[in-house]
N, C-alpha and C. Protein backbone atom coordinates (compact mmCIF):
# COMPACT_ATOMS: atom_id res chain seq x y z
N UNK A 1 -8.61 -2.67 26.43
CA UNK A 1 -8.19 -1.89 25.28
C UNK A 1 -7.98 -0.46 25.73
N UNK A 2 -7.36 0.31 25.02
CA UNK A 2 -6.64 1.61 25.96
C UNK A 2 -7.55 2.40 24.92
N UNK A 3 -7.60 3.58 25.18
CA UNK A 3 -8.79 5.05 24.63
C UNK A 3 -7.82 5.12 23.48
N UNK A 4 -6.08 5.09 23.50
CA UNK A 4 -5.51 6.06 22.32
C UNK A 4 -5.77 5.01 21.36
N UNK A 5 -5.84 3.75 21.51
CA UNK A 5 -5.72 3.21 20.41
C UNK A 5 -7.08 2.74 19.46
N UNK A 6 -8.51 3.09 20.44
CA UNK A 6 -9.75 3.36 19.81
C UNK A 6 -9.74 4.26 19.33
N UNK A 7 -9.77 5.68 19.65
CA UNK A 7 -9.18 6.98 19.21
C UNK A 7 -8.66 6.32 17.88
N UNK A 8 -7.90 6.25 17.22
CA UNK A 8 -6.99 6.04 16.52
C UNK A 8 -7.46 5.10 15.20
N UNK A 9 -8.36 4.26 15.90
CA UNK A 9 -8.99 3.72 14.76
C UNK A 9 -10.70 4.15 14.37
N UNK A 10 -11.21 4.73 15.22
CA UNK A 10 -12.49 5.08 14.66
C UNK A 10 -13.00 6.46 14.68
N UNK A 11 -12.39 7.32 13.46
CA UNK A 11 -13.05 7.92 13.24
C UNK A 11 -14.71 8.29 13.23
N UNK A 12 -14.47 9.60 12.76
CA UNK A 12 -16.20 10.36 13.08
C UNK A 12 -17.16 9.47 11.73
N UNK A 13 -18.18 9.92 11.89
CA UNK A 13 -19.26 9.54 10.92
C UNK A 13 -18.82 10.32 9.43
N UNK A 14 -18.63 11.53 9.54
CA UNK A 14 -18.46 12.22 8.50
C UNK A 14 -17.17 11.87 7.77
N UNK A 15 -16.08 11.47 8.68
CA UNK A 15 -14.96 11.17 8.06
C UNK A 15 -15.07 9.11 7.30
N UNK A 16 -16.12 8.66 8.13
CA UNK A 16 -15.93 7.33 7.69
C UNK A 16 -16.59 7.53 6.16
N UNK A 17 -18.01 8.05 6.48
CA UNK A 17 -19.26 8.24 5.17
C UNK A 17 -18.07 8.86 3.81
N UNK A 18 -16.93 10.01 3.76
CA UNK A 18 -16.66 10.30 3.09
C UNK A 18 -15.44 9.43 2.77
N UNK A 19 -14.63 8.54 3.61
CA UNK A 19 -13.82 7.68 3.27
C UNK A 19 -14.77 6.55 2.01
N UNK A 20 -15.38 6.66 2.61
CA UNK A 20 -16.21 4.94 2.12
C UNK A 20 -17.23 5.40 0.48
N UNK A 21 -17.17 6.57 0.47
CA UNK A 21 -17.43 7.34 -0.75
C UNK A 21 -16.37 6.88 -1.72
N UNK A 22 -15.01 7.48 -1.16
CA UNK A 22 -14.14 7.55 -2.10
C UNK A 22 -13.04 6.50 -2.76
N UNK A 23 -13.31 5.64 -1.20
CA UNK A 23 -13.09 4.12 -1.64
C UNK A 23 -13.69 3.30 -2.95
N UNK A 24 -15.19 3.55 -2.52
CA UNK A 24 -15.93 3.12 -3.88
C UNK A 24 -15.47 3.11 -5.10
N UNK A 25 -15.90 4.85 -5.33
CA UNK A 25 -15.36 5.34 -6.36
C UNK A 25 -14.00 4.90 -6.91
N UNK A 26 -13.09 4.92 -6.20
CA UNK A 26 -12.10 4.51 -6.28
C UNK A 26 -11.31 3.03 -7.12
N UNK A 27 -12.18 2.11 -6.27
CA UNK A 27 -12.09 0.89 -6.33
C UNK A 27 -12.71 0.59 -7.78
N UNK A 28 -13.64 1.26 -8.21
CA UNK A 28 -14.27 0.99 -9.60
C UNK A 28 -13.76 1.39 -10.31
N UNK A 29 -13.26 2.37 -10.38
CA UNK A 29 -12.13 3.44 -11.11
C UNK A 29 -10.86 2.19 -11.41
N UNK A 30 -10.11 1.41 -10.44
CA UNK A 30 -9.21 0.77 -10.12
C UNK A 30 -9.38 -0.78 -10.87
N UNK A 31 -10.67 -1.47 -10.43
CA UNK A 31 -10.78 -2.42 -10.73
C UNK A 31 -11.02 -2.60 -12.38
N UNK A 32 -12.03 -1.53 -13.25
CA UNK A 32 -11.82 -1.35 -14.43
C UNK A 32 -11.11 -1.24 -15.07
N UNK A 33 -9.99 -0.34 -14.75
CA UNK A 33 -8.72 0.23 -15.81
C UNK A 33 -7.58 -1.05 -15.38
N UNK A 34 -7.88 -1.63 -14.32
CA UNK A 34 -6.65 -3.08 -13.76
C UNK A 34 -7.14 -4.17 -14.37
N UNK A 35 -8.30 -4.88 -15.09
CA UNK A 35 -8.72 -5.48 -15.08
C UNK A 35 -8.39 -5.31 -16.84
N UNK A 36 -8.56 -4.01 -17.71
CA UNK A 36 -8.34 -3.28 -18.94
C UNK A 36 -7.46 -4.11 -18.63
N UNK A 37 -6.14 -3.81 -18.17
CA UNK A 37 -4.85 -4.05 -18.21
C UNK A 37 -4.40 -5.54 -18.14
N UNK A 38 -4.84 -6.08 -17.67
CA UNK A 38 -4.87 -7.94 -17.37
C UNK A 38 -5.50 -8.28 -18.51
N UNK A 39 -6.16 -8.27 -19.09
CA UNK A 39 -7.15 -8.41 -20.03
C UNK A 39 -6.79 -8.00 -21.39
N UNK A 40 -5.26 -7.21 -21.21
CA UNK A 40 -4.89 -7.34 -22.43
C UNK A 40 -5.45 -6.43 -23.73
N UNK A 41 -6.23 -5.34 -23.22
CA UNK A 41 -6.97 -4.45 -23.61
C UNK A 41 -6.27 -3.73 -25.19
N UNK A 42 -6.53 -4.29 -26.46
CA UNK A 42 -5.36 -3.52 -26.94
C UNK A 42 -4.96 -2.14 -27.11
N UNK A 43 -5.80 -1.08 -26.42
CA UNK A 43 -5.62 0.00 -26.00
C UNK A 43 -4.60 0.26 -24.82
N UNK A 44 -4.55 -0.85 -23.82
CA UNK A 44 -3.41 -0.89 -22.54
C UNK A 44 -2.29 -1.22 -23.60
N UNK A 45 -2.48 -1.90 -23.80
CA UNK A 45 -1.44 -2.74 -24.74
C UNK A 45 -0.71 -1.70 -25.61
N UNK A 46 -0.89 -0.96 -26.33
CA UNK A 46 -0.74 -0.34 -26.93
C UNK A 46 -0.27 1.22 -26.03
N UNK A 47 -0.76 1.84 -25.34
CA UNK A 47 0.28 2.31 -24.28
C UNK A 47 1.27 2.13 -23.52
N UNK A 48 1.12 0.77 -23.12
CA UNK A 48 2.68 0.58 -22.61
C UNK A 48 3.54 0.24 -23.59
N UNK A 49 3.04 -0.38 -25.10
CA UNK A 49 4.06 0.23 -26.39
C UNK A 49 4.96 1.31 -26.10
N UNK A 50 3.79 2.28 -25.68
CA UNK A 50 4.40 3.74 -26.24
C UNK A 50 5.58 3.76 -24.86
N UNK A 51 5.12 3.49 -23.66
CA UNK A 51 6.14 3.72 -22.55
C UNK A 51 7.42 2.95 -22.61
N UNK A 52 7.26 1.97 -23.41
CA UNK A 52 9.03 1.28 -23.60
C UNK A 52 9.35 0.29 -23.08
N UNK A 53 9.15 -0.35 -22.02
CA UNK A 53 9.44 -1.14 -20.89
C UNK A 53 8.76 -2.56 -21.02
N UNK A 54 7.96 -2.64 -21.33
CA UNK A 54 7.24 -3.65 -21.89
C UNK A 54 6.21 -4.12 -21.29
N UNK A 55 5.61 -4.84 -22.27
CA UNK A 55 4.29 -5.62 -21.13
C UNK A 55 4.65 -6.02 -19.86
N UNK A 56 5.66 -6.74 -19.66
CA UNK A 56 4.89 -7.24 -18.17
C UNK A 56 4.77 -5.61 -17.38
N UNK A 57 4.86 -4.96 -17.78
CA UNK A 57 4.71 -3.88 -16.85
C UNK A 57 3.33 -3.45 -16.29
N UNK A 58 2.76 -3.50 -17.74
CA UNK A 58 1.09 -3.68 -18.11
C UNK A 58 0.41 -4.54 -16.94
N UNK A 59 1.27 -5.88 -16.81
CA UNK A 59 0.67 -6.84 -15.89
C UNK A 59 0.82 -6.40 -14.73
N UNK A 60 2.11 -5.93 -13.91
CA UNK A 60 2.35 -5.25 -13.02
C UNK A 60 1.50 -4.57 -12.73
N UNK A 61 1.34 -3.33 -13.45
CA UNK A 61 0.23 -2.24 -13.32
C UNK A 61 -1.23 -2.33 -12.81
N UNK A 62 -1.54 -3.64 -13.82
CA UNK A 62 -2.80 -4.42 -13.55
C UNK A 62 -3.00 -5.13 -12.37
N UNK A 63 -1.97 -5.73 -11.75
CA UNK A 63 -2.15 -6.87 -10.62
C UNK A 63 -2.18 -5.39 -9.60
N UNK A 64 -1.30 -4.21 -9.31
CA UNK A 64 -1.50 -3.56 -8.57
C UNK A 64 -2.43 -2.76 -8.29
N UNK A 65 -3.52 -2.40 -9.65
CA UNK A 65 -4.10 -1.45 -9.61
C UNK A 65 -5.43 -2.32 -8.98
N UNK A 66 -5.59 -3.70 -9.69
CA UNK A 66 -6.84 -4.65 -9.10
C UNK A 66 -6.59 -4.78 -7.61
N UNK A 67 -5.90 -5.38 -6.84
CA UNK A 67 -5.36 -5.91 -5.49
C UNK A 67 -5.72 -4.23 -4.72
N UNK A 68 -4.89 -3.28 -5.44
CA UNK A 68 -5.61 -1.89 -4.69
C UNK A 68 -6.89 -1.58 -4.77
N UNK A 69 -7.16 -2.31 -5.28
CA UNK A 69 -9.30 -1.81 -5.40
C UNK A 69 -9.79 -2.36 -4.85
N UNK A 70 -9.01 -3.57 -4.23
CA UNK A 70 -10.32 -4.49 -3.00
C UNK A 70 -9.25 -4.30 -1.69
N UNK A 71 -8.20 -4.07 -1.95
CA UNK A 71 -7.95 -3.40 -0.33
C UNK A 71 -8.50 -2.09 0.00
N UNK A 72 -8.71 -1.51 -1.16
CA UNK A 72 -9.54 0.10 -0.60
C UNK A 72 -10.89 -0.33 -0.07
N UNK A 73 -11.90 -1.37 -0.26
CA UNK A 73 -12.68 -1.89 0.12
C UNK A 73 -12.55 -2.98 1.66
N UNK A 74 -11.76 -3.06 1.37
CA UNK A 74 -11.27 -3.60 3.50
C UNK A 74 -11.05 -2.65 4.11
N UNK A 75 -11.85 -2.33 5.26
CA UNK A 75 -11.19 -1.04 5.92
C UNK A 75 -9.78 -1.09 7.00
N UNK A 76 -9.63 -2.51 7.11
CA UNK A 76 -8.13 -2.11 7.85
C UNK A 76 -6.93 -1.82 6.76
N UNK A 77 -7.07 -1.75 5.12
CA UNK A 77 -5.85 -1.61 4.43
C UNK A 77 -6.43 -0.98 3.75
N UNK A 78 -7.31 0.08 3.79
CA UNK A 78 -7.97 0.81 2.84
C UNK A 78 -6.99 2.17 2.63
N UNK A 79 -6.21 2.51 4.10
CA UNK A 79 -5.61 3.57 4.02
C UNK A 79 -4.14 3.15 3.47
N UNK A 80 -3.81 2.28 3.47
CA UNK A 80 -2.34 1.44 2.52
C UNK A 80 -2.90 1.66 1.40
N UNK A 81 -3.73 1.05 1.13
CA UNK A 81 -3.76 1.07 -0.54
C UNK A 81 -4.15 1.94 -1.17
N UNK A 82 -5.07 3.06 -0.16
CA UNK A 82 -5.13 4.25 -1.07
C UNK A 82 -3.63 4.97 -1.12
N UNK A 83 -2.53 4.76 -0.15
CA UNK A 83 -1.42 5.37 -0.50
C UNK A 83 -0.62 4.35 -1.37
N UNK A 84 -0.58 3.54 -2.14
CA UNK A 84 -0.13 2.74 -3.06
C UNK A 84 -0.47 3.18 -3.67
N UNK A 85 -1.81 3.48 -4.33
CA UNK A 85 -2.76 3.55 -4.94
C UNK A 85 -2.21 5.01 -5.88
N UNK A 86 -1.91 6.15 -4.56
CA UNK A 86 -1.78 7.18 -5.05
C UNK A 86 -0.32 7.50 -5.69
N UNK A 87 0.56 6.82 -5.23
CA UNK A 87 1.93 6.77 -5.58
C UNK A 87 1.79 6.31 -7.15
N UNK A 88 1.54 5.07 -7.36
CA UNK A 88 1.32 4.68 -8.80
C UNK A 88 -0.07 5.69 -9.80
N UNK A 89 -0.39 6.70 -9.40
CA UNK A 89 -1.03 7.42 -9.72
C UNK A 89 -0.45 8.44 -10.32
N UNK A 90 0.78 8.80 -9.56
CA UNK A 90 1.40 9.80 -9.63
C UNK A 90 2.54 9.82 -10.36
N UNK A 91 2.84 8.44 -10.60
CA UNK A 91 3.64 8.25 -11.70
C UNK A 91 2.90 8.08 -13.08
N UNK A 92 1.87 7.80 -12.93
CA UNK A 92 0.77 7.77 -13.93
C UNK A 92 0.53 9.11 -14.72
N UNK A 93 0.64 10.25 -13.67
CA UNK A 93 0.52 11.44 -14.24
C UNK A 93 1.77 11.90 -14.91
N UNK A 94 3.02 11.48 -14.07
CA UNK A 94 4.10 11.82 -15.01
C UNK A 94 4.55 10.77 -16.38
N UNK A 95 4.00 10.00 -16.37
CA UNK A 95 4.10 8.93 -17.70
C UNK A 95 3.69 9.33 -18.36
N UNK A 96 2.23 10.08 -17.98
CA UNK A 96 1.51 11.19 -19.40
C UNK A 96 2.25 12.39 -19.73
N UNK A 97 2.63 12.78 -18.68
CA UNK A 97 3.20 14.70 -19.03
C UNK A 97 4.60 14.37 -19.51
N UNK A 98 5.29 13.11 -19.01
CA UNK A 98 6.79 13.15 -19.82
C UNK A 98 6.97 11.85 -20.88
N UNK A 99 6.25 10.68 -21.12
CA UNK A 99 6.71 10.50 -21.86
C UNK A 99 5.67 9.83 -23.30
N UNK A 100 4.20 9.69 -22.37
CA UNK A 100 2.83 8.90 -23.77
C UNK A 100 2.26 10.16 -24.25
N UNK A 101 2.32 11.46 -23.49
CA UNK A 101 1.48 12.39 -24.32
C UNK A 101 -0.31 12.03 -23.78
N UNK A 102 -0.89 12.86 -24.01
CA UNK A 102 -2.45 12.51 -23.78
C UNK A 102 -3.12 13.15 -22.52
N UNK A 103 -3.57 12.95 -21.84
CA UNK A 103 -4.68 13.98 -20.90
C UNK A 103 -4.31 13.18 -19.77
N UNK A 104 -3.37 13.96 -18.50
CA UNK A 104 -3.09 13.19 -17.06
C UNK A 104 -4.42 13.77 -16.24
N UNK A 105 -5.27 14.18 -16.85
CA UNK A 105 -6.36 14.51 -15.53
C UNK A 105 -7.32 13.45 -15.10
N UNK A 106 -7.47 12.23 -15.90
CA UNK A 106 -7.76 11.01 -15.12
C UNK A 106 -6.84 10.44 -14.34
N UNK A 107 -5.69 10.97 -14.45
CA UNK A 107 -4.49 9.57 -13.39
C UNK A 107 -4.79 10.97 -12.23
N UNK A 108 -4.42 12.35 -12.47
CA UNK A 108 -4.42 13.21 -11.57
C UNK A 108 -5.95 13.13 -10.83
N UNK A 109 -6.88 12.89 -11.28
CA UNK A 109 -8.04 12.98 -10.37
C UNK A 109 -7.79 11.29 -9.26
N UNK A 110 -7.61 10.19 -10.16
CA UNK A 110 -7.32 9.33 -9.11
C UNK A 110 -6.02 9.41 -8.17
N UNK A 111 -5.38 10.12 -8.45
CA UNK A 111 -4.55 10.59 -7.63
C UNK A 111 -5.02 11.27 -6.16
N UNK A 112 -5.56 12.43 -6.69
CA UNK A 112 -6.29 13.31 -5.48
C UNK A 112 -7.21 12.53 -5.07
N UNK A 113 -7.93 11.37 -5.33
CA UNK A 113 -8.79 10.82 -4.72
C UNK A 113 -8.69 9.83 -3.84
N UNK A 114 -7.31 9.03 -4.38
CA UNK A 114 -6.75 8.24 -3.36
C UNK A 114 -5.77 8.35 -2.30
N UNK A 115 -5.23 9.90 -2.61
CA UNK A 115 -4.39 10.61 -1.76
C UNK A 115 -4.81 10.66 -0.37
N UNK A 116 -6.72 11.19 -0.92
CA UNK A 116 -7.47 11.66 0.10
C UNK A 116 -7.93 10.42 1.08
N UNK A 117 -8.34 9.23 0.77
CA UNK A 117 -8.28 8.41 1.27
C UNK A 117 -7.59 7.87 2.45
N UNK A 118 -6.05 8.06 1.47
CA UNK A 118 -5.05 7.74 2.48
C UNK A 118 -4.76 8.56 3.32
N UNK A 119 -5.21 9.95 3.14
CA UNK A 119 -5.14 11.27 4.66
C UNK A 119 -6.50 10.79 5.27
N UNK A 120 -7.38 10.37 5.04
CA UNK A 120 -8.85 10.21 5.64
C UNK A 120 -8.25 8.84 6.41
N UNK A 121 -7.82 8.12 6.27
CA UNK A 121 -7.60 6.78 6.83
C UNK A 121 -5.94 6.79 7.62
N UNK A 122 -5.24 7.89 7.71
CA UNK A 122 -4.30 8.10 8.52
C UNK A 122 -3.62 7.38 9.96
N UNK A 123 -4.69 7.77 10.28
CA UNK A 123 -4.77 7.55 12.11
C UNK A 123 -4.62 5.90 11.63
N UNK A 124 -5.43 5.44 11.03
CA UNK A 124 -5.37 3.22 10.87
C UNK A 124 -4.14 2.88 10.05
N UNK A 125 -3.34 3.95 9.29
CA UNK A 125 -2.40 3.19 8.84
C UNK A 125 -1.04 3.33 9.50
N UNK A 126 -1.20 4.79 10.66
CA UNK A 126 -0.28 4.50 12.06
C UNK A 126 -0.25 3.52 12.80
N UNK A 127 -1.74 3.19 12.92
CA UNK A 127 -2.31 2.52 13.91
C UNK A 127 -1.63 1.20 13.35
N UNK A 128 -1.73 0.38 11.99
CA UNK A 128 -1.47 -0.75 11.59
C UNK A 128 0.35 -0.46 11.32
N UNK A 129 1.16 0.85 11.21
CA UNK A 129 2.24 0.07 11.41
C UNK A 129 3.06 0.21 11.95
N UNK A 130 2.47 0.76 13.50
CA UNK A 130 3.24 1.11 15.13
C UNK A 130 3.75 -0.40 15.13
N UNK A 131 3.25 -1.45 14.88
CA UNK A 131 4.28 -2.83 15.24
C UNK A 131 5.85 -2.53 15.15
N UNK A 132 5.77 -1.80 12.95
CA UNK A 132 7.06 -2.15 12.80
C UNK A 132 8.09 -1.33 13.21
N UNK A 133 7.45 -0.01 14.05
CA UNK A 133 8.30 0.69 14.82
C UNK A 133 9.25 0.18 15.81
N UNK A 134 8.61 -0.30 16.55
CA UNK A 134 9.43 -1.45 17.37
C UNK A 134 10.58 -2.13 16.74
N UNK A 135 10.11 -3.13 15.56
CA UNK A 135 11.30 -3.63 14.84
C UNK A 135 12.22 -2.95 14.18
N UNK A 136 11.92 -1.93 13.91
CA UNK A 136 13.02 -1.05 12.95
C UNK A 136 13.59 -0.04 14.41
N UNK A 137 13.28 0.05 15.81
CA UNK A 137 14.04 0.55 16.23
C UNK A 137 14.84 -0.07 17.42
């Protein structure tokens, strides 16, 4: 095995302890409000009313937000899914500010939290997709 590519996957103590913090957090954060959403919550339900598009979106939302809460809990796709994670976050915040109305500082805090993730877990999600460099070049 070559140094750059240990390098690359194992971070320091401080950086794992605070990854694996925010994963948690994360993942509970994720698995609750995805699970709301599958479940038909008539409060979910009733927001994606307001967004237009319709339920299955709800389901969408839900299958992605659950599936991202136990890959943030695997550490080889923890740093994928916290950047999934944060993308649909971030549309989350603009769904509130442009079109349901209501308080984006829960989608914005999971935002910054899974953002951080996915900068804390960097180096492994190079590391996992130097393959497709090859193929795409």
């Amino acid at each position: 095995m070559n140094t750059r590519s240990t390098v690359a996957v194992a971070p320091g103590r401080g950086i794992t302890f605070a990854s694996w913090t925010l994963r948690i957090l994360a993942a509970v954060a994720f698995l609750t409000a995805g699970s709301a959403k599958l479940a038909a919550a008539p409060m979910m339900v009733a927001v994606f009313d307001q967004i237009g598009i319709g339920q299955w979106f709800r389901v969408v939302t839900g299958v992605l937000e659950v599936v991202g809460a136990l890959a943030l809990l695997i550490r080889p796709t923890a740093g994928l899914a916290g950047l999934m994670l944060s993308v649909t976050m971030a549309f989350g915040v603009l769904t509130h500010l442009l079109l349901i109305g209501g308080s984006p500082v829960p989608a914005l805090a999971l935002l910054l939290i899974t953002a951080a993730v996915a900068w804390l877990e960097r180096r492994r999600i190079a590391h996992t997709l130097r393959p497709l460099r090859r193929v795409w070049a």
